[in-house]
N, C-alpha and C. Protein backbone atom coordinates (compact mmCIF):
# COMPACT_ATOMS: atom_id res chain seq x y z
N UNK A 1 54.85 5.97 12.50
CA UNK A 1 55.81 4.92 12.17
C UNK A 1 55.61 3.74 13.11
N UNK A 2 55.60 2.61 12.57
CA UNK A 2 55.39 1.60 13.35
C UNK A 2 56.86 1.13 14.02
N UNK A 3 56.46 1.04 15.49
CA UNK A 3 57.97 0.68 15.91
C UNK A 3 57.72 -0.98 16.73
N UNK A 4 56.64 -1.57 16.28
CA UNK A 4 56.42 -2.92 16.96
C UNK A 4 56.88 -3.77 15.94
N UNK A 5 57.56 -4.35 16.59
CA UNK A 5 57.55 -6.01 15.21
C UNK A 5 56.55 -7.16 16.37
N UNK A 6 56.80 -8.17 15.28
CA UNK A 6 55.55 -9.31 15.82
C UNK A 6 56.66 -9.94 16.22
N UNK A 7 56.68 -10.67 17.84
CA UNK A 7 57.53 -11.38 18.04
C UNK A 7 57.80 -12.52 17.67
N UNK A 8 58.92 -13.25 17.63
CA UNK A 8 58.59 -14.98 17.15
C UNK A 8 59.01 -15.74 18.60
N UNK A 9 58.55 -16.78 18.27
CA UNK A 9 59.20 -17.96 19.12
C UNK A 9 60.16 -17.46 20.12
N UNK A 10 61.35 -17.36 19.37
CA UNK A 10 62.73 -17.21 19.97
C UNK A 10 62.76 -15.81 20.82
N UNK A 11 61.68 -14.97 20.90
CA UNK A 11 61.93 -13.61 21.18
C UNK A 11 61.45 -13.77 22.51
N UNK A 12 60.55 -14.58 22.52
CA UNK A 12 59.58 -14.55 23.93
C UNK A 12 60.06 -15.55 25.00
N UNK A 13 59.41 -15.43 26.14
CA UNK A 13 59.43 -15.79 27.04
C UNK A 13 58.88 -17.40 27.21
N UNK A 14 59.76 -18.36 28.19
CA UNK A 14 59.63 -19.99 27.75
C UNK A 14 58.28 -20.20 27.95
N UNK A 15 57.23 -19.43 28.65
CA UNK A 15 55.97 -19.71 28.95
C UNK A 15 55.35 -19.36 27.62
N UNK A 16 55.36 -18.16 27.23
CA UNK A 16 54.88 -17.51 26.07
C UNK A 16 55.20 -18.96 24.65
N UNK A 17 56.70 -19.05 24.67
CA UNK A 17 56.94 -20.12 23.70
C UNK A 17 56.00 -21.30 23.43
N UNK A 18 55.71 -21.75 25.06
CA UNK A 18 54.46 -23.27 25.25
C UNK A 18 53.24 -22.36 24.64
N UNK A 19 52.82 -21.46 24.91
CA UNK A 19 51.67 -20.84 24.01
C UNK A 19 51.51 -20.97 23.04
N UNK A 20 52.93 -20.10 22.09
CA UNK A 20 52.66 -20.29 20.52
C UNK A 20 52.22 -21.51 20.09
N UNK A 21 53.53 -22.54 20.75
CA UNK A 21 53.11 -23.85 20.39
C UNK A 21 51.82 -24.61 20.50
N UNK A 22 50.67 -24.45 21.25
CA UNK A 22 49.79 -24.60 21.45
C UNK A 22 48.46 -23.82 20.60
N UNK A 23 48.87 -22.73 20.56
CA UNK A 23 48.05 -21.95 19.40
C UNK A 23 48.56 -22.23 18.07
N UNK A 24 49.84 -22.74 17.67
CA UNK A 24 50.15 -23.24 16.28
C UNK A 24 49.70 -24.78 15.84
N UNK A 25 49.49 -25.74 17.19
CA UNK A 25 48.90 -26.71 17.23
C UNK A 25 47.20 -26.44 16.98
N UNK A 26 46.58 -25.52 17.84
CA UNK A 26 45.10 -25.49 17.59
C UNK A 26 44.44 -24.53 16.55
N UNK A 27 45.93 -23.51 15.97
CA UNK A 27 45.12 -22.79 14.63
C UNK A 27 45.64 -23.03 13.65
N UNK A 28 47.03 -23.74 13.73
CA UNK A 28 48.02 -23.92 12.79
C UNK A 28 49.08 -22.46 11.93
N UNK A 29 48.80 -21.62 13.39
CA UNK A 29 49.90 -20.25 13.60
C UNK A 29 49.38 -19.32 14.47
N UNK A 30 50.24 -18.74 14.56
CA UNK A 30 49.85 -17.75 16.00
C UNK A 30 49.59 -16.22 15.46
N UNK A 31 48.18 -15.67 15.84
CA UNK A 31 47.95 -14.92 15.39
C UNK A 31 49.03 -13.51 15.63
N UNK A 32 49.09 -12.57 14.91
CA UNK A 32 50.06 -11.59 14.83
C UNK A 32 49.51 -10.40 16.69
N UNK A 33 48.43 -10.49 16.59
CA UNK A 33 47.75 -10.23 17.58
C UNK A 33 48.22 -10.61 19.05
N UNK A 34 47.99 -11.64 19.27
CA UNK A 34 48.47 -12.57 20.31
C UNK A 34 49.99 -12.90 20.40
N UNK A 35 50.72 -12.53 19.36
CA UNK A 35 51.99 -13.07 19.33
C UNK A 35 52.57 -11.46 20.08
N UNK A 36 51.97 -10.31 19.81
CA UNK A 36 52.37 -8.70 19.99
C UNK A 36 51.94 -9.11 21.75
N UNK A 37 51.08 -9.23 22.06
CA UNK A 37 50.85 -9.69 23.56
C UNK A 37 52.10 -10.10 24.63
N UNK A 38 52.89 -11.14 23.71
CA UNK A 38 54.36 -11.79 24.41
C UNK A 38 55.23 -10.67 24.74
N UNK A 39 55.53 -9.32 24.18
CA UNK A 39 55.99 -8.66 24.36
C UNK A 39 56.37 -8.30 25.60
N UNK A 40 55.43 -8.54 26.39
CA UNK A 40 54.96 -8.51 28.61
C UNK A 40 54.75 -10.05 28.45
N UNK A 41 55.67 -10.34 29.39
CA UNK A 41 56.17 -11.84 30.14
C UNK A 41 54.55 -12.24 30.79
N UNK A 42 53.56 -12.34 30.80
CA UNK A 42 52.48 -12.40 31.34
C UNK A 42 51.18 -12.19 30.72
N UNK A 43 51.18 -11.00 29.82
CA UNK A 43 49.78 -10.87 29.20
C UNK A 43 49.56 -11.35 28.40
N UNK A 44 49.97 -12.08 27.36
CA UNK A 44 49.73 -13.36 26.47
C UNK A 44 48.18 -14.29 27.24
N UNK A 45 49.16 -14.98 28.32
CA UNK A 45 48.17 -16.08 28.84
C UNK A 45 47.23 -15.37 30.12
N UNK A 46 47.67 -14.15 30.67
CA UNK A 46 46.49 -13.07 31.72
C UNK A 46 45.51 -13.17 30.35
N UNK A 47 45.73 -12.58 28.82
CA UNK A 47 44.50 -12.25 28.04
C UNK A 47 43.51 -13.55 27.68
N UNK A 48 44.51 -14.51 26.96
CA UNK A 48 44.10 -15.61 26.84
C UNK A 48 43.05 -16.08 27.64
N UNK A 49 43.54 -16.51 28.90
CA UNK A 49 42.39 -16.75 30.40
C UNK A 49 41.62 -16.09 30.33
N UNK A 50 41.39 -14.64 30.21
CA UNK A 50 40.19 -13.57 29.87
C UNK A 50 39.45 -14.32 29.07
N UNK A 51 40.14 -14.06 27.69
CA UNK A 51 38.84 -14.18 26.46
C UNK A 51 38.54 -15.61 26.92
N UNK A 52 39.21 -16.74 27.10
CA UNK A 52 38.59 -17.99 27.26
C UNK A 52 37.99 -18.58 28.54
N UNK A 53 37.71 -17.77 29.36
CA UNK A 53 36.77 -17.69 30.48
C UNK A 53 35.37 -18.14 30.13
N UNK A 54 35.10 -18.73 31.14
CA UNK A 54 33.14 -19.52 31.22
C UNK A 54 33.02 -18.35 30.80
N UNK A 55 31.51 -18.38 30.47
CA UNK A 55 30.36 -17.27 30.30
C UNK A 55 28.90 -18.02 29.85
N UNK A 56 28.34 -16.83 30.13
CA UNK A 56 26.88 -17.53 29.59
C UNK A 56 26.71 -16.99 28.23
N UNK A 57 27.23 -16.50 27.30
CA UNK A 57 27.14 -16.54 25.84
C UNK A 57 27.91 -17.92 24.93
N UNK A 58 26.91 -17.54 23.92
CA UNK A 58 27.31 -18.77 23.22
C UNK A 58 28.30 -18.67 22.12
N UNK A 59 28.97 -19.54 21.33
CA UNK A 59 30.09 -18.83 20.74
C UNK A 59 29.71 -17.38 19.27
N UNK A 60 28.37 -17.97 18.93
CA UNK A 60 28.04 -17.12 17.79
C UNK A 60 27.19 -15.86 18.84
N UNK A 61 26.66 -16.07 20.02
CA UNK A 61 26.73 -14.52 20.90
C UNK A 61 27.73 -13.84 21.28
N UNK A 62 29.02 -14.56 21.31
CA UNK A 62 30.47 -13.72 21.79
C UNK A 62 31.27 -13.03 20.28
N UNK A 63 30.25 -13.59 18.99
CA UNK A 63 31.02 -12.83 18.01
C UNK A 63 30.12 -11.69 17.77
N UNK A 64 28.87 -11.69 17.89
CA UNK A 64 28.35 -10.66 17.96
C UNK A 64 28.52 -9.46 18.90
N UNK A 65 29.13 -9.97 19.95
CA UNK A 65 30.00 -8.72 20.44
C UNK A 65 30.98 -8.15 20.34
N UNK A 66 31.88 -9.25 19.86
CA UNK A 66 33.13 -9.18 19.32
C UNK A 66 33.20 -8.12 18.03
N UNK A 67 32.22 -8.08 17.06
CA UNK A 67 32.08 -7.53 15.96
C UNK A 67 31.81 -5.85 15.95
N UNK A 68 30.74 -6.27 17.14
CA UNK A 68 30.30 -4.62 17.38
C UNK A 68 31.17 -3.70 17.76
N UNK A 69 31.67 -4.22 18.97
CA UNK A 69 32.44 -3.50 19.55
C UNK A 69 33.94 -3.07 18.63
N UNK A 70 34.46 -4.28 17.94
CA UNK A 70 35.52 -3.57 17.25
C UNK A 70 35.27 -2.89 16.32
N UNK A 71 33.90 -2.35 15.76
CA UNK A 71 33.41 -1.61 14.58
C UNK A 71 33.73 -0.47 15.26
N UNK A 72 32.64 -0.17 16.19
CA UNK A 72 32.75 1.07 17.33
C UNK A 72 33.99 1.32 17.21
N UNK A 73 35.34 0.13 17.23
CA UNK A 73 36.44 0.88 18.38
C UNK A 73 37.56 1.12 16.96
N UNK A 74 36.87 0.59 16.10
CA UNK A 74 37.11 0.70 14.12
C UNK A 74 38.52 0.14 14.20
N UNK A 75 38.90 -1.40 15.08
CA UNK A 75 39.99 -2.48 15.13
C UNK A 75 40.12 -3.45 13.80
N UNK A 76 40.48 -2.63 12.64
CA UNK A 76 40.48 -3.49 11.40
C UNK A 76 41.02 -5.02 11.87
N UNK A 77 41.86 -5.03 12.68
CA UNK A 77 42.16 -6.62 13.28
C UNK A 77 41.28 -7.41 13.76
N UNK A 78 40.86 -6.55 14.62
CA UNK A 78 39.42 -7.83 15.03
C UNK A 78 38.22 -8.18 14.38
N UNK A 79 38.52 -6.56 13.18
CA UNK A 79 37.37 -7.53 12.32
C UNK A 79 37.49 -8.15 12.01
N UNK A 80 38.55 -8.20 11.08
CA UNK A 80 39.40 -8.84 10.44
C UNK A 80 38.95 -10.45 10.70
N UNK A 81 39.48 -10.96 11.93
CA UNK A 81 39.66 -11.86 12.86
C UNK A 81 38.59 -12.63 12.94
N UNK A 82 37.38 -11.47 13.32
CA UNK A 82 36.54 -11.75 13.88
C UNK A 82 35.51 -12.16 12.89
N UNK A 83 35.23 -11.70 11.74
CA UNK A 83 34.73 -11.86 10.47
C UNK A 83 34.99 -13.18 10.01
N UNK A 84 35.88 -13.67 10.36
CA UNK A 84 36.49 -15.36 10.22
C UNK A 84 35.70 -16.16 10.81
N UNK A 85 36.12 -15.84 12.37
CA UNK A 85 35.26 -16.39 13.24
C UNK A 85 34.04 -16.84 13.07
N UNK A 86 32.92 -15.60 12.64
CA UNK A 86 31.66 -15.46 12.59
C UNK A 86 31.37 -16.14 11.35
N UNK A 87 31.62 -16.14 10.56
CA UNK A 87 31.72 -17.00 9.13
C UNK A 87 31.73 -18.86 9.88
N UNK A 88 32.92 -19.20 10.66
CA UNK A 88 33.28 -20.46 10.76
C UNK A 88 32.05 -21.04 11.86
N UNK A 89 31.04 -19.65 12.77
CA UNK A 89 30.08 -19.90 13.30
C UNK A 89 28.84 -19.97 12.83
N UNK A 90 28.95 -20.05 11.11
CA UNK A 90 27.28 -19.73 10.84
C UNK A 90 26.57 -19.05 9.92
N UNK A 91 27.69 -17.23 10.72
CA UNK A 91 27.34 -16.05 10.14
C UNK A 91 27.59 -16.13 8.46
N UNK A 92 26.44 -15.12 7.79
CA UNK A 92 26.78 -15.25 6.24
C UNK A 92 27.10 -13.57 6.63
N UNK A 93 27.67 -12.99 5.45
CA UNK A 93 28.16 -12.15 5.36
C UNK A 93 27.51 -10.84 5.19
N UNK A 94 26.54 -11.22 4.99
CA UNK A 94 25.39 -9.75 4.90
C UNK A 94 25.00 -9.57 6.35
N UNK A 95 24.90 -11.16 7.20
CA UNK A 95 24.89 -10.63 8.47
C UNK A 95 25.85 -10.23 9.20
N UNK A 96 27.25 -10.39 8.83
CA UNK A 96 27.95 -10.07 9.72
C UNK A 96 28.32 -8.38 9.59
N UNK A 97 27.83 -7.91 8.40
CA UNK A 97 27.70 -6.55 8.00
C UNK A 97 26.34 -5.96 9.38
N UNK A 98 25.45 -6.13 9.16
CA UNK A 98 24.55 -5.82 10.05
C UNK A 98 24.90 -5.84 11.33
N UNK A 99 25.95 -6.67 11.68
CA UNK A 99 26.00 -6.79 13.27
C UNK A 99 27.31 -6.06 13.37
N UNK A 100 27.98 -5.76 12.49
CA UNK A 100 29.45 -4.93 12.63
C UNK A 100 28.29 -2.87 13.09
N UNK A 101 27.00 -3.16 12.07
CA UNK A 101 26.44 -2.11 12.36
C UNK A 101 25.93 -1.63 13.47
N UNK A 102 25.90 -2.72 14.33
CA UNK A 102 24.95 -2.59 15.81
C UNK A 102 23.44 -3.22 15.48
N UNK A 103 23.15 -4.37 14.83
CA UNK A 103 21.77 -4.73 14.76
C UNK A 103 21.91 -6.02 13.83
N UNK A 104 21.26 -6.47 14.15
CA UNK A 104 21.00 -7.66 13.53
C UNK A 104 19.25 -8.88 13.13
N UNK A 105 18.80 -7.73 12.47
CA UNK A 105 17.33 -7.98 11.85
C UNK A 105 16.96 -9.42 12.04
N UNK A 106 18.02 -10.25 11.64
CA UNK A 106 17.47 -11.60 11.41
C UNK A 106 17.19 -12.18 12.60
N UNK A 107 17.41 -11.79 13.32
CA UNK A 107 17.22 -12.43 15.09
C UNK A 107 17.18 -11.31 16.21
N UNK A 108 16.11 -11.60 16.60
CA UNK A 108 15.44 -11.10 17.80
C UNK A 108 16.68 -10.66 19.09
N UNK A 109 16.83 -11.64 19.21
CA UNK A 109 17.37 -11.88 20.84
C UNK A 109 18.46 -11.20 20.06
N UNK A 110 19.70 -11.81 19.04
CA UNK A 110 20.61 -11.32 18.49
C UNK A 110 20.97 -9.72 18.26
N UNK A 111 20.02 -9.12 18.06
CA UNK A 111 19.68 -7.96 17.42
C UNK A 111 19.97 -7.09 18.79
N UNK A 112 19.07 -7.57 19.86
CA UNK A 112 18.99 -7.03 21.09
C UNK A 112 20.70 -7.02 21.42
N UNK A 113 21.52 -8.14 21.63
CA UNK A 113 22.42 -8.08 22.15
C UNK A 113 23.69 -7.13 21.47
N UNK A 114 23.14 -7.35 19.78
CA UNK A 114 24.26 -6.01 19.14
C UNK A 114 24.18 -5.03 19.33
N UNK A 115 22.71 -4.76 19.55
CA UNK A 115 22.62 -3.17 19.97
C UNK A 115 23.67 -2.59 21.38
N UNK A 116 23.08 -3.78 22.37
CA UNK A 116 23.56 -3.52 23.50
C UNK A 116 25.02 -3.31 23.43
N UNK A 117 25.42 -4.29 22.87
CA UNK A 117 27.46 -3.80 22.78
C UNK A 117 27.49 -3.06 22.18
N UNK A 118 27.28 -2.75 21.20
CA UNK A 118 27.19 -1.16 20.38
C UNK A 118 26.72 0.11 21.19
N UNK A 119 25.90 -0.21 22.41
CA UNK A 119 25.73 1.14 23.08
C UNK A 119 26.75 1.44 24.13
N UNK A 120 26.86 -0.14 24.33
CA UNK A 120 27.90 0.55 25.76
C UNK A 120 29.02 0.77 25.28
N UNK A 121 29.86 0.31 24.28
CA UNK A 121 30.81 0.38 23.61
C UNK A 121 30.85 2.38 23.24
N UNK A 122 30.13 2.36 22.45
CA UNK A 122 29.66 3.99 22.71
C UNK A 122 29.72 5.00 23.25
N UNK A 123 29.05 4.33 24.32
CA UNK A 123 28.51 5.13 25.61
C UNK A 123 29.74 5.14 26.60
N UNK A 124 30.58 4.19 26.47
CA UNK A 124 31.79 3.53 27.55
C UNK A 124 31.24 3.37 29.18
N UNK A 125 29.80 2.65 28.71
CA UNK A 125 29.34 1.97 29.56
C UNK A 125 27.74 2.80 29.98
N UNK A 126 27.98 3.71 29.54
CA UNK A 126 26.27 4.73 30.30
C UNK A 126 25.48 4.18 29.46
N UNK A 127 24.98 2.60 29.91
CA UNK A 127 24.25 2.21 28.21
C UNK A 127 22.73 3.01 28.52
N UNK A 128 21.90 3.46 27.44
CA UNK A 128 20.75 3.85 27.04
C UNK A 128 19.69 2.79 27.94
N UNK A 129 18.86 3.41 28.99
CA UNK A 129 17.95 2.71 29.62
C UNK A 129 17.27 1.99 28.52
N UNK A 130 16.83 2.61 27.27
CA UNK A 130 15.95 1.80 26.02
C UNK A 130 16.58 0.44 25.26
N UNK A 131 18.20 0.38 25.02
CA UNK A 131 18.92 -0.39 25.00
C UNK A 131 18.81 -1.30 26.07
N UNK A 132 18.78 -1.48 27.28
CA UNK A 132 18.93 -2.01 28.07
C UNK A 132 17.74 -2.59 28.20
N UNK A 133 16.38 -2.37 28.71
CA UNK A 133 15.18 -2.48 28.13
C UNK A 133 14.85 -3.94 27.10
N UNK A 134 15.42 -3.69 26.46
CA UNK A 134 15.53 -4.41 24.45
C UNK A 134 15.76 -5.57 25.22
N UNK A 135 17.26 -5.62 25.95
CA UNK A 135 18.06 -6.91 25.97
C UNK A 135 17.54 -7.57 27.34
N UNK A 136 16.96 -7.04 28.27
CA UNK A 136 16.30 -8.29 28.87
C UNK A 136 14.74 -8.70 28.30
N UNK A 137 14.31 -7.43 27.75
CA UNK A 137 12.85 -7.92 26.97
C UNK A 137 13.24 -9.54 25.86
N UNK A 138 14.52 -9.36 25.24
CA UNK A 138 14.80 -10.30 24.76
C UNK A 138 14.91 -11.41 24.98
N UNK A 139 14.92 -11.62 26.36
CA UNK A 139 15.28 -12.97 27.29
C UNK A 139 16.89 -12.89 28.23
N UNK A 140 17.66 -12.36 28.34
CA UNK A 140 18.77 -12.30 28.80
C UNK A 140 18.61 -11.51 30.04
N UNK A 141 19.24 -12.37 30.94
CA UNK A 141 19.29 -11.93 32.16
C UNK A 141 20.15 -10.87 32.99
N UNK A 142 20.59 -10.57 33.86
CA UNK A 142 21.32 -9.87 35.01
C UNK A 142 22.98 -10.16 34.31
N UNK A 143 23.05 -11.28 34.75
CA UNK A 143 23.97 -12.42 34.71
C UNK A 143 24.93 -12.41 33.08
N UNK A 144 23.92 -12.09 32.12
CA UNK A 144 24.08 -11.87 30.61
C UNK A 144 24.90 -11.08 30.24
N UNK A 145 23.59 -9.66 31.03
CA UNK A 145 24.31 -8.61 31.02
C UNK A 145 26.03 -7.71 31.38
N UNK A 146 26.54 -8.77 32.96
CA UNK A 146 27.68 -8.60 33.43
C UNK A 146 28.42 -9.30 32.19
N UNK A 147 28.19 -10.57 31.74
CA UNK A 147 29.47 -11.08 30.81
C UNK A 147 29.55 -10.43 29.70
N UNK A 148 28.41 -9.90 28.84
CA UNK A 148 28.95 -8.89 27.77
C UNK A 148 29.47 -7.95 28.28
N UNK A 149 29.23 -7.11 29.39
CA UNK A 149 30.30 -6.23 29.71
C UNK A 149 31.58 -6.42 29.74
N UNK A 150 31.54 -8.08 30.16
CA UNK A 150 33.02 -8.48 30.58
C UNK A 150 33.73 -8.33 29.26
N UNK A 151 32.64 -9.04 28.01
CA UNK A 151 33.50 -9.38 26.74
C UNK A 151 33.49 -7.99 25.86
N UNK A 152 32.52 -6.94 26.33
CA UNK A 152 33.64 -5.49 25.89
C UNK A 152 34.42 -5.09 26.38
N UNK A 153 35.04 -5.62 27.50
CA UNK A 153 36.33 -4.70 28.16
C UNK A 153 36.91 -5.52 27.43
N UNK A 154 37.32 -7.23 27.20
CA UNK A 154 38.02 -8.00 27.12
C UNK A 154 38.58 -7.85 25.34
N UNK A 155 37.29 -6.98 24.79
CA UNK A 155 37.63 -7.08 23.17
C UNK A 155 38.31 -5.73 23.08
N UNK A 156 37.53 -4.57 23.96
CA UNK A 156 38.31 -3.05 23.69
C UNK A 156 39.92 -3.62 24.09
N UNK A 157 40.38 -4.32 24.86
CA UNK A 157 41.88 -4.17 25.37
C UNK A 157 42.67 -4.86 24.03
N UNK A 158 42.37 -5.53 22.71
CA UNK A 158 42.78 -6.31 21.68
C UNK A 158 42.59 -5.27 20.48
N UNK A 159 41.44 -4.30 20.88
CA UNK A 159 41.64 -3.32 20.20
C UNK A 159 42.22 -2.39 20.08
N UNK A 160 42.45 -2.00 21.41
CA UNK A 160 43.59 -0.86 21.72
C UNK A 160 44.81 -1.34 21.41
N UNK A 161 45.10 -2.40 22.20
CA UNK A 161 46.14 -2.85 21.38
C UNK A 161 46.75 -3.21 19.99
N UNK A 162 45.67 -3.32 18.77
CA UNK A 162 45.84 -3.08 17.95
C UNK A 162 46.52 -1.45 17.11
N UNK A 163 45.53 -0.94 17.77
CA UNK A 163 45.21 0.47 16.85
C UNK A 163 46.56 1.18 17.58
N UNK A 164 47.26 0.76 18.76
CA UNK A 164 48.19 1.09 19.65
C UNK A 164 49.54 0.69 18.87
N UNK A 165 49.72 -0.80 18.10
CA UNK A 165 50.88 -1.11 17.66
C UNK A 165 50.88 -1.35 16.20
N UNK A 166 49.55 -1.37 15.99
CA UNK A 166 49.37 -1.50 14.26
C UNK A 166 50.42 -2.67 13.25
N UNK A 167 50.11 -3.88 14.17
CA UNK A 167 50.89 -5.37 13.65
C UNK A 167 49.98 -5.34 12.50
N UNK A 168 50.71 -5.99 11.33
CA UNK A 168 50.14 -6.64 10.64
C UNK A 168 49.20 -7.86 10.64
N UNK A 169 47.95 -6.93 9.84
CA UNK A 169 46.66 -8.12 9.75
C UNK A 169 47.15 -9.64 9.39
N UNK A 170 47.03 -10.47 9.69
CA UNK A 170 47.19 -12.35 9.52
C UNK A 170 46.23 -12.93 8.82
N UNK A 171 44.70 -12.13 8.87
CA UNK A 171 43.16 -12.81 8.53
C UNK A 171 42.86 -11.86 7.24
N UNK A 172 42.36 -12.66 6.08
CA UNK A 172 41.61 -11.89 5.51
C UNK A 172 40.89 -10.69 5.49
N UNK A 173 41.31 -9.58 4.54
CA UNK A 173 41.19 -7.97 5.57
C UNK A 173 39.57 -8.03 5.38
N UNK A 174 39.09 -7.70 6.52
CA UNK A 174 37.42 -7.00 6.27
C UNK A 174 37.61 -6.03 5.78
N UNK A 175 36.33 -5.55 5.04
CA UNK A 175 35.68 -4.34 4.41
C UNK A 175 35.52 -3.24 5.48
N UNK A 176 36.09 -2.29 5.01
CA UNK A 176 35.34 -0.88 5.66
C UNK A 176 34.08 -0.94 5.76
N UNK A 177 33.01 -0.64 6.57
CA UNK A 177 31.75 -0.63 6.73
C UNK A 177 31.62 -0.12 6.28
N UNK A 178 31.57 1.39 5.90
CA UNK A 178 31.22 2.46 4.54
C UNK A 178 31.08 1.89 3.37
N UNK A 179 32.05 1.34 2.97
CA UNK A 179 32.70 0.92 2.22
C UNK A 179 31.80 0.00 1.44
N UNK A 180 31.02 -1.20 2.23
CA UNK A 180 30.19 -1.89 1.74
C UNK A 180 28.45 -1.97 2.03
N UNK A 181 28.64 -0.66 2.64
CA UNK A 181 27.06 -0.44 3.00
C UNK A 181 26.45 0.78 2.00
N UNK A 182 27.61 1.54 1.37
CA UNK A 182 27.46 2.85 0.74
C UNK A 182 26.80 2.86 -0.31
């Protein structure tokens, strides 16, 4: 039984409130996701600062992790979400199937890096020396390597939290991977 509601405006906290407003200004609503966050006077904008932290990935490399990892962690929300995303970056949809799989044929370097979140995601971090291997053979450095780690802890905690309060999806539902690979 679901015992979370999605908070609004009025429920949260005056800091949390300048948020929505700011995420209703830059998406034109606040995701159901992020709005469940306000719930704790603080982790709204602690997560926020996370996911929107420098890094050395680029935005269509942070959905390719984004993708993998919530396949692995099977966060119909972030696919959900994230399937948007990857679409508004580029991705066509047969690829974003491939990279929800852990691989991504059409690109080299790409391919390398889905695997890699897909192993450690997996593995919960013991990634496969051969995996590992792949992704600096690919070109990606030391440096690479720490921020996708960063951006699987940063995506497993949106997932857990999902699969933890089970808010209602906001984004166009993704496909079961079975579902459209079968």
């Amino acid at each position: 039984m679901n015992t979370f509601n999605v908070p609004t405006r009025e429920e949260v906290s005056e800091n949390d409130q300048t948020i929505f407003d700011n995420l209703n200004k830059a998406l034109g609503f606040v995701p159901n996701l992020y709005a469940t966050y306000a719930h704790s006077d603080t982790a709204l904008q602690n997560y926020l600062n996370f996911a929107n932290a420098k890094t050395s990935l680029s935005a269509k490399e942070k959905e390719v992790v984004n993708l993998a990892v919530s396949e692995v962690n099977k966060c119909i929300y972030c696919l959900s979400a994230h399937t948007a995303i990857a679409k508004m970056n580029g991705f066509t949809d047969d690829q974003i199937l491939e990279i929800r799989a852990g691989k991504a044929t059409f690109n080299n370097k790409l391919d390398a890096l889905a695997r890699l979140a897909k192993n450690i995601t997996e593995k919960r971090g013991a990634t496969d020396a051969k995996v590992l291997e792949q992704f600096f053979n690919a070109g990606y450095s030391k440096g690479g390597l720490v921020d996708v780690i960063s951006l699987v802890g940063e995506k497993t905690i949106s997932n857990y939290l999902h699969s933890t309060t089970q808010v209602p999806v906001d984004f166009p539902m993704a496909q079961p991977l079975e579902a459209v690979t079968a």
